[in-house]
Each structure stands twice: as C-alpha cells, then as structure tokens.
N, C-alpha and C. Protein backbone atom coordinates (compact mmCIF):
# COMPACT_ATOMS: atom_id res chain seq x y z
N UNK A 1 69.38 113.13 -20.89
CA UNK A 1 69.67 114.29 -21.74
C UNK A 1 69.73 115.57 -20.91
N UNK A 2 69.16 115.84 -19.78
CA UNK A 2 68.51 116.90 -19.14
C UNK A 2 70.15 117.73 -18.27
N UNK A 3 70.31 116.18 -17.60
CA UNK A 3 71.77 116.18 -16.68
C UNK A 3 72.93 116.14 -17.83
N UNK A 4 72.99 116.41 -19.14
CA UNK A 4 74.25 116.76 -19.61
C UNK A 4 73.85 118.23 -20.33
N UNK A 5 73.08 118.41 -20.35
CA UNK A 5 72.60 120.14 -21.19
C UNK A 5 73.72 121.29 -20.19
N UNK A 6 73.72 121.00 -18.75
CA UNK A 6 74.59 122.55 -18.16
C UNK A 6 75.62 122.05 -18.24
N UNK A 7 76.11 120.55 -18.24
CA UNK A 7 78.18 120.98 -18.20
C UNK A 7 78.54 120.99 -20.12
N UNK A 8 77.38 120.55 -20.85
CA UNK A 8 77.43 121.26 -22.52
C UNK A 8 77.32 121.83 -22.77
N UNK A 9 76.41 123.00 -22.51
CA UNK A 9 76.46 124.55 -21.85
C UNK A 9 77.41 125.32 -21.23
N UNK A 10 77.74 124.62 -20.81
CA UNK A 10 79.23 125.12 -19.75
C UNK A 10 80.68 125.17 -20.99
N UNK A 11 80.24 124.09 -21.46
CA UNK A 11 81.78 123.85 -22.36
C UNK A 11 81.79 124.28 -23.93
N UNK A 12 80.41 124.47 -24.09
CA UNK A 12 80.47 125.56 -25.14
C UNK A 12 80.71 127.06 -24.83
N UNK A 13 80.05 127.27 -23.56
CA UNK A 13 80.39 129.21 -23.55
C UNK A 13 81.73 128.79 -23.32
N UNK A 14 82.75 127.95 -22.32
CA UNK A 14 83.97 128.28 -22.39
C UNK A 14 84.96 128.04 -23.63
N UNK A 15 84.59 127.13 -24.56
CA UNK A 15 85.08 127.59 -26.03
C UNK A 15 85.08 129.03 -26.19
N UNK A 16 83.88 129.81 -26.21
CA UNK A 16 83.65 131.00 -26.97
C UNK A 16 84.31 131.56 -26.13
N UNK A 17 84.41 131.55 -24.97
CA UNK A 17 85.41 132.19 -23.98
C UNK A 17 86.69 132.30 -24.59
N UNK A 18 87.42 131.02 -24.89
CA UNK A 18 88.82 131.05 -25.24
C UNK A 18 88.94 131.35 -27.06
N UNK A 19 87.80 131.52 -27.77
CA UNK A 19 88.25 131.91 -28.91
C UNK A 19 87.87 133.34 -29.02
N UNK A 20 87.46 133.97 -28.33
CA UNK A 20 87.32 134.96 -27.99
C UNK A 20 88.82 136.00 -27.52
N UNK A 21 89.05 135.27 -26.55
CA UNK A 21 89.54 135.83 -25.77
C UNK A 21 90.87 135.80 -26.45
N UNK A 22 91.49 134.51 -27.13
CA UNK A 22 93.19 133.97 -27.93
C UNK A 22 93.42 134.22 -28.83
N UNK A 23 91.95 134.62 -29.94
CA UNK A 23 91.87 135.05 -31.26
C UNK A 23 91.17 135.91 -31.75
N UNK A 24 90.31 136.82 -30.78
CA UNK A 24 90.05 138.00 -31.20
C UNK A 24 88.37 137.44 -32.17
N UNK A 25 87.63 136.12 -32.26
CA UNK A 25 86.59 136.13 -32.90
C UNK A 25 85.39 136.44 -32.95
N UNK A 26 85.34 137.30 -33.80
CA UNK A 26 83.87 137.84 -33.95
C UNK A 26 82.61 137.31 -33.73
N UNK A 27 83.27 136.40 -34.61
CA UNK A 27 82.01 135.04 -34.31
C UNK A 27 81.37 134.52 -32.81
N UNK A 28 82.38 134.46 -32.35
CA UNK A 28 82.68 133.71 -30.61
C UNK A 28 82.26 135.36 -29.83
N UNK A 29 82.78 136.35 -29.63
CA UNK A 29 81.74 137.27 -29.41
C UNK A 29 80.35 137.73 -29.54
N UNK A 30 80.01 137.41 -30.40
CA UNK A 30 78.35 137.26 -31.36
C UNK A 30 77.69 136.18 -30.61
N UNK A 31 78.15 135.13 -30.40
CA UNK A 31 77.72 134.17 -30.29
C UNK A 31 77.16 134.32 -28.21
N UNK A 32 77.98 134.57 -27.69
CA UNK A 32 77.96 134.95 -26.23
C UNK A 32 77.01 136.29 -26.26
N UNK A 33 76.98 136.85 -27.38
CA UNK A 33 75.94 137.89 -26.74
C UNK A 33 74.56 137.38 -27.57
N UNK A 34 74.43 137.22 -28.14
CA UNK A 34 73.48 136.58 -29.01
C UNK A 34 72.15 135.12 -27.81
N UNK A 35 73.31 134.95 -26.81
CA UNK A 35 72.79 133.92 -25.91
C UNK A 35 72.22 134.45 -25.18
N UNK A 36 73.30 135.41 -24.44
CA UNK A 36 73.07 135.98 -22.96
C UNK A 36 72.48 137.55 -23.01
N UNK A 37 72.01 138.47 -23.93
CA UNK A 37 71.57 139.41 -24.03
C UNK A 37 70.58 139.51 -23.61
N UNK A 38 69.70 138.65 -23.97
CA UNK A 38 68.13 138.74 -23.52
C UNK A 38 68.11 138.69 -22.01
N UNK A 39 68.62 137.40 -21.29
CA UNK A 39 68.59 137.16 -20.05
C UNK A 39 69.46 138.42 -19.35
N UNK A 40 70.36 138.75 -19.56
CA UNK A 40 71.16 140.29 -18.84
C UNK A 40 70.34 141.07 -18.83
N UNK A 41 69.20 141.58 -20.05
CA UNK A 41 68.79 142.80 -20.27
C UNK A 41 67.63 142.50 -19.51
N UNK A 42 66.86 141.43 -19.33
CA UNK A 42 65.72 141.36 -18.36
C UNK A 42 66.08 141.27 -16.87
N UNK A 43 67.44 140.67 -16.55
CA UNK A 43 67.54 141.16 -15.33
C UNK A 43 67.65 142.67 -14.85
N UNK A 44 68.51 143.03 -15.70
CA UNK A 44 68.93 144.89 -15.39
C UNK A 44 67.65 145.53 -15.45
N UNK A 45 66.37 144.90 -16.64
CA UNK A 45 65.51 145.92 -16.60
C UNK A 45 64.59 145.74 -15.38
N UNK A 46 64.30 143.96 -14.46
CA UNK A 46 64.05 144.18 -13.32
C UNK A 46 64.36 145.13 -11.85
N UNK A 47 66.01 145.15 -12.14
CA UNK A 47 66.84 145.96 -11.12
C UNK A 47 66.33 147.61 -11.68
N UNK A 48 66.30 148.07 -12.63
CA UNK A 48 65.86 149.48 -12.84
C UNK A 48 64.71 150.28 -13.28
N UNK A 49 63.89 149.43 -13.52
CA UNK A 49 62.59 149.45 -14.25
C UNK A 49 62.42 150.35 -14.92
N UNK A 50 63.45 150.91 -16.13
CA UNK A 50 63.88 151.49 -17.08
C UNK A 50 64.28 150.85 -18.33
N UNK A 51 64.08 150.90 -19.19
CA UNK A 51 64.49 150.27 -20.52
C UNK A 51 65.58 150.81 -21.41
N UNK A 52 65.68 152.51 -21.33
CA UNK A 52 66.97 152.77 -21.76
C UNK A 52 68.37 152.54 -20.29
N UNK A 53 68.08 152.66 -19.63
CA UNK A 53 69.51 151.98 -18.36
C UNK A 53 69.61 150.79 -18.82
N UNK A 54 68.35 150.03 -18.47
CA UNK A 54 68.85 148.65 -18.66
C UNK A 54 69.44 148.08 -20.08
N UNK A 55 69.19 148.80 -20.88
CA UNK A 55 70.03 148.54 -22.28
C UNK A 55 71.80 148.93 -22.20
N UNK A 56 71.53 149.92 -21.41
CA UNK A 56 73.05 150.77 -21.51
C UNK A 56 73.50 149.95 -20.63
N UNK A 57 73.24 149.74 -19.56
CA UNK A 57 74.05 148.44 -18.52
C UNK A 57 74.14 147.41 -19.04
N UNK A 58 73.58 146.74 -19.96
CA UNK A 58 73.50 145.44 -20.86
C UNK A 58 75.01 145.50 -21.56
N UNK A 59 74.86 146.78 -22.54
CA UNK A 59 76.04 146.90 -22.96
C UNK A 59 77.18 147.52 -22.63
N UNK A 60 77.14 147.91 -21.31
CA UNK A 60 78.39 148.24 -20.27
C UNK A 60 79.03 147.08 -19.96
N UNK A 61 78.29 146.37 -19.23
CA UNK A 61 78.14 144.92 -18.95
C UNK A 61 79.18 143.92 -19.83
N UNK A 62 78.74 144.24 -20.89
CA UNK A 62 78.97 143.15 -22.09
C UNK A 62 80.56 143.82 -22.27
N UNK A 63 80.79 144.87 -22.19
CA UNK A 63 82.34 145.66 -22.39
C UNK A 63 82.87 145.27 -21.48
N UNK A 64 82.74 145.29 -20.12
CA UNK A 64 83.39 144.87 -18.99
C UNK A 64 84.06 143.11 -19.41
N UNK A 65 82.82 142.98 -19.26
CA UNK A 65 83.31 141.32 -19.59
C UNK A 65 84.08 140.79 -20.33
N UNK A 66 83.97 141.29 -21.72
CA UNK A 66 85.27 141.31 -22.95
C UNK A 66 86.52 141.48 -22.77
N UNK A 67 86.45 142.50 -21.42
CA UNK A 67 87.48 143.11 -21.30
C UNK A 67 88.25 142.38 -20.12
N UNK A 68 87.72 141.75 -19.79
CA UNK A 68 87.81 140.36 -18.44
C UNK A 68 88.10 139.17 -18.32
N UNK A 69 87.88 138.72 -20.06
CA UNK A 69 87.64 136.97 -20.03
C UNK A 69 88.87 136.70 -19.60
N UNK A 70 89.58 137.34 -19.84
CA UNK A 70 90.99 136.64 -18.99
C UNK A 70 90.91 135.99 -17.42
N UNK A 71 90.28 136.25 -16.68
CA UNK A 71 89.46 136.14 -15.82
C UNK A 71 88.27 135.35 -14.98
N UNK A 72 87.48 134.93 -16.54
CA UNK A 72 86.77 133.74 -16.45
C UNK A 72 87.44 132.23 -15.81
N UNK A 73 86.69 131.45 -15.39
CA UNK A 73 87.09 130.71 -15.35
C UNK A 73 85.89 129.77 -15.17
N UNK A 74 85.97 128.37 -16.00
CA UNK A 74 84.82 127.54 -16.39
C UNK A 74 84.53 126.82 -15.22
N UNK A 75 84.48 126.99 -13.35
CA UNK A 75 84.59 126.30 -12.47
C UNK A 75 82.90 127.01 -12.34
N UNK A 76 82.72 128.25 -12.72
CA UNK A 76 81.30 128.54 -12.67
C UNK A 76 80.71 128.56 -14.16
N UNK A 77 79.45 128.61 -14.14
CA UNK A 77 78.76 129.25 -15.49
C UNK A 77 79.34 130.30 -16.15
N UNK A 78 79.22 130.38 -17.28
CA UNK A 78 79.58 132.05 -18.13
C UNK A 78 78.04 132.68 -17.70
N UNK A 79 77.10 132.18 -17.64
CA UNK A 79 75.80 133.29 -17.53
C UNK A 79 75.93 133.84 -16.19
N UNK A 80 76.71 133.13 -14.86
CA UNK A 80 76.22 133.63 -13.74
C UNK A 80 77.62 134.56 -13.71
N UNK A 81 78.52 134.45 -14.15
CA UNK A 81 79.63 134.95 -14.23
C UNK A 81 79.26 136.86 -14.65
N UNK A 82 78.93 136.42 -15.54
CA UNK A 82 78.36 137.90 -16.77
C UNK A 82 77.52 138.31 -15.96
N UNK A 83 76.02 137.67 -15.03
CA UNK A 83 75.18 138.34 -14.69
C UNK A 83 75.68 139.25 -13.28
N UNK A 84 76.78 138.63 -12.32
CA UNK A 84 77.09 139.07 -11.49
C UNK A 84 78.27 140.28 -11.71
N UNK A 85 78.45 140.62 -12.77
CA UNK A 85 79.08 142.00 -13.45
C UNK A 85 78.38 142.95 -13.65
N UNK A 86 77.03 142.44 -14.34
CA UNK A 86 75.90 143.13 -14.56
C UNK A 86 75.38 143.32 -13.11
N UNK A 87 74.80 143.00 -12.14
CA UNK A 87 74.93 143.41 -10.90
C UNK A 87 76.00 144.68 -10.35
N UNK A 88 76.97 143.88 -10.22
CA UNK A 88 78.18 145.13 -10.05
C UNK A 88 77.82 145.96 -11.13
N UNK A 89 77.50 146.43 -11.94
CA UNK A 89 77.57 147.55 -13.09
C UNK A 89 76.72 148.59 -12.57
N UNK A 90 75.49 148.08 -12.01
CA UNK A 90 74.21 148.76 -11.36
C UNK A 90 74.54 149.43 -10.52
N UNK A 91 74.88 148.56 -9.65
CA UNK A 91 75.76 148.58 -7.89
C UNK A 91 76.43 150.50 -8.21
N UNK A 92 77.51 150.40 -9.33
CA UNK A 92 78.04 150.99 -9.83
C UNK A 92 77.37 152.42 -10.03
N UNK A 93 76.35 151.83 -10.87
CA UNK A 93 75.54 153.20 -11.21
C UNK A 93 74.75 153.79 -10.17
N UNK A 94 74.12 153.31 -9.12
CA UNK A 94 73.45 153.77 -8.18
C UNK A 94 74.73 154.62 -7.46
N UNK A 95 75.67 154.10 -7.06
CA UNK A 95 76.23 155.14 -6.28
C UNK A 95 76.81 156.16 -6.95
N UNK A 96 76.81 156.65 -7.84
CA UNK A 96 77.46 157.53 -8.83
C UNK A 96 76.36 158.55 -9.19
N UNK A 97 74.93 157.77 -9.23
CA UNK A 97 73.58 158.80 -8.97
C UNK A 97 73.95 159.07 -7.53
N UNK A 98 73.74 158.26 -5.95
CA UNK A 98 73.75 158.74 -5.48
C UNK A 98 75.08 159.92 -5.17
N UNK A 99 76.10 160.55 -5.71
CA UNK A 99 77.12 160.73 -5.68
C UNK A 99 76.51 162.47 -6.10
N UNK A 100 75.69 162.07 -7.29
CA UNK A 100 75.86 163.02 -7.87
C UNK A 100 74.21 164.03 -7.85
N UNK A 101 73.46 163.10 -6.88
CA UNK A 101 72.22 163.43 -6.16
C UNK A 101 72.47 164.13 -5.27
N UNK A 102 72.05 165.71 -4.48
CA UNK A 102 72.19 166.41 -3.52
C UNK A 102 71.25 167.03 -3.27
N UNK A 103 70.07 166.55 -2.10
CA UNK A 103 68.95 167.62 -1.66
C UNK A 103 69.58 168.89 -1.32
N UNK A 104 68.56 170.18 -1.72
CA UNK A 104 68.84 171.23 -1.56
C UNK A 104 68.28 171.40 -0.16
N UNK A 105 67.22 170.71 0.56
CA UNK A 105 66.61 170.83 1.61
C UNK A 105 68.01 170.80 2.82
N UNK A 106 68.46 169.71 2.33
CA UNK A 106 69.85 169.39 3.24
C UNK A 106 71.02 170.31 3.31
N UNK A 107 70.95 170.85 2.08
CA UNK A 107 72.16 171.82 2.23
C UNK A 107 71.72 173.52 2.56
N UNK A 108 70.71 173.52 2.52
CA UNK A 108 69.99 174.61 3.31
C UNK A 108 70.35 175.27 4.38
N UNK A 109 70.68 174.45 5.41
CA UNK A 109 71.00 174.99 7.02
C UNK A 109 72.00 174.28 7.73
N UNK A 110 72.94 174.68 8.26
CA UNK A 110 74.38 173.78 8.99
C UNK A 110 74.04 173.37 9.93
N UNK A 111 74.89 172.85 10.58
CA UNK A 111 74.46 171.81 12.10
C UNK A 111 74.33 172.60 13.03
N UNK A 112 74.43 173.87 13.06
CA UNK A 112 73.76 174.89 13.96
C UNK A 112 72.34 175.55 13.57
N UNK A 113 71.85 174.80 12.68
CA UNK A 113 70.42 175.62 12.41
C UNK A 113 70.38 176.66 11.55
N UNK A 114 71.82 177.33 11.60
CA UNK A 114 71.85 178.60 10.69
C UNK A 114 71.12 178.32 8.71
N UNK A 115 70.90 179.27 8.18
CA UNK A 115 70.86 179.41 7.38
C UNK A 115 72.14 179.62 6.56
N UNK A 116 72.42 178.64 4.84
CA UNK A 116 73.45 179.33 4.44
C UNK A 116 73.24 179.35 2.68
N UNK A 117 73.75 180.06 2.13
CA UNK A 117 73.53 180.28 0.71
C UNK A 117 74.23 179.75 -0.60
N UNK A 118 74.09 178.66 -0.94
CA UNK A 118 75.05 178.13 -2.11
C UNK A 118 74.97 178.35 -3.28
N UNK A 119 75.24 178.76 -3.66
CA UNK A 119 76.02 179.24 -5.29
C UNK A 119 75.63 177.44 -6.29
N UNK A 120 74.29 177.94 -7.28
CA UNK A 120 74.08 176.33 -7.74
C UNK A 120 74.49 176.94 -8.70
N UNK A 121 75.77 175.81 -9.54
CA UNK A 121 76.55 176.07 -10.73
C UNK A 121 75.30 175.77 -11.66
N UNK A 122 75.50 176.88 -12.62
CA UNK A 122 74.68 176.95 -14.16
C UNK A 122 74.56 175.59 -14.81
N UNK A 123 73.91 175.11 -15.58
CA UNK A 123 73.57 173.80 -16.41
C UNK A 123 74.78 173.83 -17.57
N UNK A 124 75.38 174.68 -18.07
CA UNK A 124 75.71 175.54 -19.32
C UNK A 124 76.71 175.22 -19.00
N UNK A 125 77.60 174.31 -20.20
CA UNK A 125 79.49 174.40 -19.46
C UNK A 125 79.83 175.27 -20.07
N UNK A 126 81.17 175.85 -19.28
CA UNK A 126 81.92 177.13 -19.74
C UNK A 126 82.96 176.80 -20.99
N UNK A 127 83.68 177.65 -21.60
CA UNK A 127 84.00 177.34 -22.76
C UNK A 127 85.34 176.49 -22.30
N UNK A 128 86.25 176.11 -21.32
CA UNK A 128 86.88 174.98 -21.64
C UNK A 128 85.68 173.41 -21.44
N UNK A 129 84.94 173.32 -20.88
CA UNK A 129 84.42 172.21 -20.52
C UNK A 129 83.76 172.00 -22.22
N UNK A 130 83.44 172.96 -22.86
CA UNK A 130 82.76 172.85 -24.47
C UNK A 130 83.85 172.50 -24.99
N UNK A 131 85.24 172.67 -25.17
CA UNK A 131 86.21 172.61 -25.53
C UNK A 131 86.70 170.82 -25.34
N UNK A 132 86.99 170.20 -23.70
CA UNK A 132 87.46 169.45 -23.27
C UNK A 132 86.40 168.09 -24.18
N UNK A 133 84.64 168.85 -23.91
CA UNK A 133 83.63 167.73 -24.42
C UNK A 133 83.77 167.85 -26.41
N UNK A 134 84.21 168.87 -27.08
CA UNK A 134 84.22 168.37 -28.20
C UNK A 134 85.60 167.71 -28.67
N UNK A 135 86.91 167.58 -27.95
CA UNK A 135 88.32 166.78 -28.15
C UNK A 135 87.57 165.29 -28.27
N UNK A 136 86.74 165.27 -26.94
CA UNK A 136 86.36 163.96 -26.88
C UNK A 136 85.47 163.37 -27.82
N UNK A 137 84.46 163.79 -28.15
CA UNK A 137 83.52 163.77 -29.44
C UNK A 137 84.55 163.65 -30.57
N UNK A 138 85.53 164.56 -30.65
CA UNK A 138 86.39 163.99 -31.88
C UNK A 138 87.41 162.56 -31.61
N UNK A 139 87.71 162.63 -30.71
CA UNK A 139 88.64 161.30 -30.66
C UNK A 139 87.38 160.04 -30.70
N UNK A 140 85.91 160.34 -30.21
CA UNK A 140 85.33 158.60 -30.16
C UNK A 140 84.69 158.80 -31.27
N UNK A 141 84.68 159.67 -32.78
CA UNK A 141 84.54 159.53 -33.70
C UNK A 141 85.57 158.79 -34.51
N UNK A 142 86.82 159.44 -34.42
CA UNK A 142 88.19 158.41 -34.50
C UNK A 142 88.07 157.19 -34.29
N UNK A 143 87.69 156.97 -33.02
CA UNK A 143 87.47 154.74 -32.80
C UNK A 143 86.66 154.37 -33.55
N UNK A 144 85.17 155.07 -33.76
CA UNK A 144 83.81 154.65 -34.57
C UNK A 144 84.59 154.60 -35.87
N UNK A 145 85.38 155.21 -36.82
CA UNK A 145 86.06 155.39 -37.70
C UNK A 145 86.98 154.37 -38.22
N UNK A 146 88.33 153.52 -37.06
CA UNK A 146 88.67 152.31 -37.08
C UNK A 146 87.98 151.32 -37.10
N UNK A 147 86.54 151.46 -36.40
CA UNK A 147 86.20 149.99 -36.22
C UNK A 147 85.48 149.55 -37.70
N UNK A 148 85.91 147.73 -37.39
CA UNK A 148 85.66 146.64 -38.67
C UNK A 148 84.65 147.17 -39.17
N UNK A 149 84.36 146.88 -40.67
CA UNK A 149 82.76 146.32 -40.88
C UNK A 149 82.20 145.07 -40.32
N UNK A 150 80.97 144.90 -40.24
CA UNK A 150 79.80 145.73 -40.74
C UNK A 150 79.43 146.71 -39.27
N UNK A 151 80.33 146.64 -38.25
CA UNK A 151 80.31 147.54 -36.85
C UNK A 151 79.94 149.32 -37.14
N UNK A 152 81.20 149.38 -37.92
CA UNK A 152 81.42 150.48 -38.19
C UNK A 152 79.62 151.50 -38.73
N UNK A 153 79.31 151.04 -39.63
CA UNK A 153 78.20 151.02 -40.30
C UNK A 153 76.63 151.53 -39.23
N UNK A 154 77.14 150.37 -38.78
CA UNK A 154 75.60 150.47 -38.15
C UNK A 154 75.74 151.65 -37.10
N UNK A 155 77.02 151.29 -36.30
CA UNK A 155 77.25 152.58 -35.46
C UNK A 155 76.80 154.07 -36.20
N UNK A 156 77.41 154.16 -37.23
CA UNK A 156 76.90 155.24 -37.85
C UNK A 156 75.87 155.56 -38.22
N UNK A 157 75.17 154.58 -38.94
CA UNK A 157 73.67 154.65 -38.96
C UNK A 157 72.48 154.85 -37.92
N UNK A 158 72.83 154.38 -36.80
CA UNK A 158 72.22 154.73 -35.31
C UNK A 158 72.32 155.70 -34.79
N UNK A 159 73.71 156.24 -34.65
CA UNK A 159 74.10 157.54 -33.96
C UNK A 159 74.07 158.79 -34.82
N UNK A 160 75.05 158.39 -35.82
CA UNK A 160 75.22 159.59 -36.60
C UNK A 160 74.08 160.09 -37.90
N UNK A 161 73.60 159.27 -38.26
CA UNK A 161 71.92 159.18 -39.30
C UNK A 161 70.74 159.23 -38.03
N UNK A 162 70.92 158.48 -36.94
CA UNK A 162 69.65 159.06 -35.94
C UNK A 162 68.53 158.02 -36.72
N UNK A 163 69.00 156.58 -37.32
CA UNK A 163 68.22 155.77 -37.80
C UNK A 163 67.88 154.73 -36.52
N UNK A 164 66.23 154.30 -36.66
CA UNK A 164 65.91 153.22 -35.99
C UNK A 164 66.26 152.01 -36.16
N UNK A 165 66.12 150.62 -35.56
CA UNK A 165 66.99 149.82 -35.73
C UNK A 165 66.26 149.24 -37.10
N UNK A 166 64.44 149.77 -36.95
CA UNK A 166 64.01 149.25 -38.33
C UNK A 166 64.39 149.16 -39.18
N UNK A 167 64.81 150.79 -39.51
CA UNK A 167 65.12 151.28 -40.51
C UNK A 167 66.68 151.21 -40.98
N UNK A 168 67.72 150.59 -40.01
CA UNK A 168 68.84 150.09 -40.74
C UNK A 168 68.60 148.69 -40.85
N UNK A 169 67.46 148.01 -40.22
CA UNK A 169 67.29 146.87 -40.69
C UNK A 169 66.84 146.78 -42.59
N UNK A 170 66.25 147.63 -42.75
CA UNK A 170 65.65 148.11 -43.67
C UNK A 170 66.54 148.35 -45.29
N UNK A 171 67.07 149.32 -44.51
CA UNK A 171 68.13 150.14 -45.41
C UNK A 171 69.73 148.95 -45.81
N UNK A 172 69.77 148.20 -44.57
CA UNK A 172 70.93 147.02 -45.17
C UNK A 172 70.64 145.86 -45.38
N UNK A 173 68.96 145.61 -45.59
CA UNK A 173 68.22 144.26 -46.21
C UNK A 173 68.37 143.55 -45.10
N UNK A 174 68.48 143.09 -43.66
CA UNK A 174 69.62 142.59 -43.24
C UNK A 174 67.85 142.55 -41.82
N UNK A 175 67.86 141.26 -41.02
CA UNK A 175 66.79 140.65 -40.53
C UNK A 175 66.80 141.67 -39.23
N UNK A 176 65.84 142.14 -38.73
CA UNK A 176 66.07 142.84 -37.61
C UNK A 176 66.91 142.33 -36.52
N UNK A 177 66.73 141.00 -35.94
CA UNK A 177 67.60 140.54 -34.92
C UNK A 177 69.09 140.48 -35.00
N UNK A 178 69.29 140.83 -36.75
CA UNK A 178 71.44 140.60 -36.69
C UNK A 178 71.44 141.97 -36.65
N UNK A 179 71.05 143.15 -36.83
CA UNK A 179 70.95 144.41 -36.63
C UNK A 179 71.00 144.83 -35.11
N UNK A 180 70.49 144.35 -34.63
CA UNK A 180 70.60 144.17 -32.61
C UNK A 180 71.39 143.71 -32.29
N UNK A 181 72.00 142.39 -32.92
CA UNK A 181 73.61 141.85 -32.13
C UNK A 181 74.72 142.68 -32.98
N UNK A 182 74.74 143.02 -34.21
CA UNK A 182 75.84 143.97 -34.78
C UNK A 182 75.89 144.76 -34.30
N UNK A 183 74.80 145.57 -33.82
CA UNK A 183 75.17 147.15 -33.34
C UNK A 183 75.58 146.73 -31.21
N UNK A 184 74.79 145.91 -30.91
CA UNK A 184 75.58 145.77 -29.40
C UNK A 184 76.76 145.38 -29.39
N UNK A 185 77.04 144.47 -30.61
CA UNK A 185 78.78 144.32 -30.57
C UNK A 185 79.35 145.67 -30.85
N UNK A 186 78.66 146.66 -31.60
CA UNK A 186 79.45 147.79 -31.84
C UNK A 186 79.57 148.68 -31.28
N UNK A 187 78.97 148.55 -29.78
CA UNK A 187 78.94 149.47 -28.79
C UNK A 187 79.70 148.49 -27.73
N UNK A 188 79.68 147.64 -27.58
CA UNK A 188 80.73 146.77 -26.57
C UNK A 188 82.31 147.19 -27.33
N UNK A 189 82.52 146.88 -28.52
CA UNK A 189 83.78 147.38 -29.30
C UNK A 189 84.50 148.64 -28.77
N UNK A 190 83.22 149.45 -29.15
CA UNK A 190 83.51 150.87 -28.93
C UNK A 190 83.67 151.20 -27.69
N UNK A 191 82.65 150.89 -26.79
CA UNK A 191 83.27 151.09 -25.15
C UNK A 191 84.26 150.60 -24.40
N UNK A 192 84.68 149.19 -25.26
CA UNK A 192 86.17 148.80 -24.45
C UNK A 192 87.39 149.30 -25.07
N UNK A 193 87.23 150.05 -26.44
CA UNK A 193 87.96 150.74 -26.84
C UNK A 193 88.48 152.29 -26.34
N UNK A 194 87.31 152.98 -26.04
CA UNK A 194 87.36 154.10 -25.35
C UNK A 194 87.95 154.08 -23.84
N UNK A 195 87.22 152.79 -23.44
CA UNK A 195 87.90 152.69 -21.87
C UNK A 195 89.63 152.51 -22.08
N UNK A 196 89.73 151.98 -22.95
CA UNK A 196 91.55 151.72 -23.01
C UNK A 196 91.94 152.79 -23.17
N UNK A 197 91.55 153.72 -24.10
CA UNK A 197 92.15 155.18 -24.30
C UNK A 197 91.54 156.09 -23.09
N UNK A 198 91.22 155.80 -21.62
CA UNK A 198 90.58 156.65 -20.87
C UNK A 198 89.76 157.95 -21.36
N UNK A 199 88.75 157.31 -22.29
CA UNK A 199 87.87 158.31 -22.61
C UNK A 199 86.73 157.66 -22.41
N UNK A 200 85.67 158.60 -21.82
CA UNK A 200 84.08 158.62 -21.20
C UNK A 200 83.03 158.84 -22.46
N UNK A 201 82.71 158.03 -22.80
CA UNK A 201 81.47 158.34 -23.84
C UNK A 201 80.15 157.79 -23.12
C-alpha cells in the first residue's frame, strides 16, 4: 500500500492540474490548495519567521502557480513543484527588501572620505502618486467586484468590513476551515487577475 500512495498522489494532483488548468474548476483549485496550503505556509513561515509574509507568500505562491500550470508537468510531484515557486517567491522578496534597504551610514561619505548630504524623500506621496494609488484602489475594487460567489463575499468581508475570519465564519454559518480556503482562493483569483491587468495590489 505504502509504494503506491506517491505515484496516486502524483496522479491525483495531476488530474486537478488538468481540470484546473482545461476547465477553469473551482473545485480542482480548492482541492490543490486545500492539500498543499498547510505544508507551503510552514515552509515560508520557516524561511521568514513571520506569519503575516509567510501567509502573503503562500498566497503569492498559489497565484503564480495558477498562473503556470501550463507548465507543470507530472514527471515531478505537484508539492515539490509549488514548493520550489514558493522558494523563488522569497528569493524574490528578499531582494526587493534588499533593493529597497539603504544604510544611511553608507551613504554618508564617498570613496574619498568626504562628507555628503542627501535629500531623504518625505514618507507622504505627493498628489500625483495619491492620485496614481487611488486609480489603482479603484480598478482592484472593479476585479473584487467581478469575481464569482462565494469569492467575492468573503473578499469583502475581510478587507472591506475589516472582519476576522471568525467572524465571517460566523456571520455566513459556514465552518471556519472553508472560510480559509474561500478567501485564499479569493486572493489567488484576485492576484492573478490584477497581475494580468499589470496592476500591484
């Protein structure tokens, strides 16, 4: 029994792979994250020892991949497949901190010792950058707006109500754990949606 569990394993995620991927199923999406969530999110939260990153890379992660299965291919696992995206996702984010990390100690004095004085831009964006960030706020209200039920919903209830997952567990009768895979599908939705329209949320 032991020696047929990974190539039955194997040939069920690549079902969900291809009904996923040929027919657009909800189900077959649900089902792949519903498996592999836990194990992604404990690796990322080893790699960051953060719990909100490692959630947001979980479901970066999970967008990438959706957006990929074309790609898959059943010669490896779907878990090692997904986890090594999730890797790259990190990979990703570290250099983009480091990118956007700059000691002031360092920029202090030039390669001659001199002293020099930099101008640190204000925290405060100026009124096109308020401008450019609320177009965008309105257009990924627009996608939250298209997307299916019961997606749509919860997205709103999380973000836009500022409800806990209790409490839309609560409020839609509905078991806490399908409240955790509805709303990560509704942020995988939403982020591979936004990425198609080159918008940053």
């Amino acid at each position: 029994m032991e020696t047929q569990a990974v190539p039955d394993r194997r040939k069920l995620d690549y079902q969900l792979v291809c009904d996923a991927r040929d027919h657009g199923s909800g189900r077959a999406y649900a089902s792949l994250m519903a498996s592999y969530r836990e194990p992604l999110y404990l690796l990322l939260l080893r790699m960051t020892r953060n719990t909100t990153m490692a959630d947001d890379l979980t479901v970066e992660t999970f967008s990438k991949a959706f957006l990929q299965l074309h790609r898959y291919a059943p010669t490896s696992a779907f878990s090692s497949w997904l986890f090594s995206i999730g890797v790259n996702t990190y990979i990703d984010h570290l250099r983009k901190r480091k990118l956007q990390t700059v000691s002031l100690t360092d920029l202090s004095h030039n390669s001659a010792g001199e002293f020099i004085e930099y101008q640190i831009p204000s925290g405060q964006p100026d009124p096109e950058e308020s401008m450019i960030r609320a177009q965008r706020d309105e257009r990924v209200r627009q996608i939250v707006a298209e997307l299916k039920e019961p997606y749509r919903t919860v997205i709103e209830m999380r973000y836009y109500d500022d409800l806990s997952y209790e409490e839309i567990a609560q409020r839609l009768n509905l078991p806490l754990g399908t409240v955790k895979i509805r709303l990560s599908r509704a942020k995988a939705l939403l982020a591979a949606t936004a990425q198609q329209q080159n918008i940053q949320i």
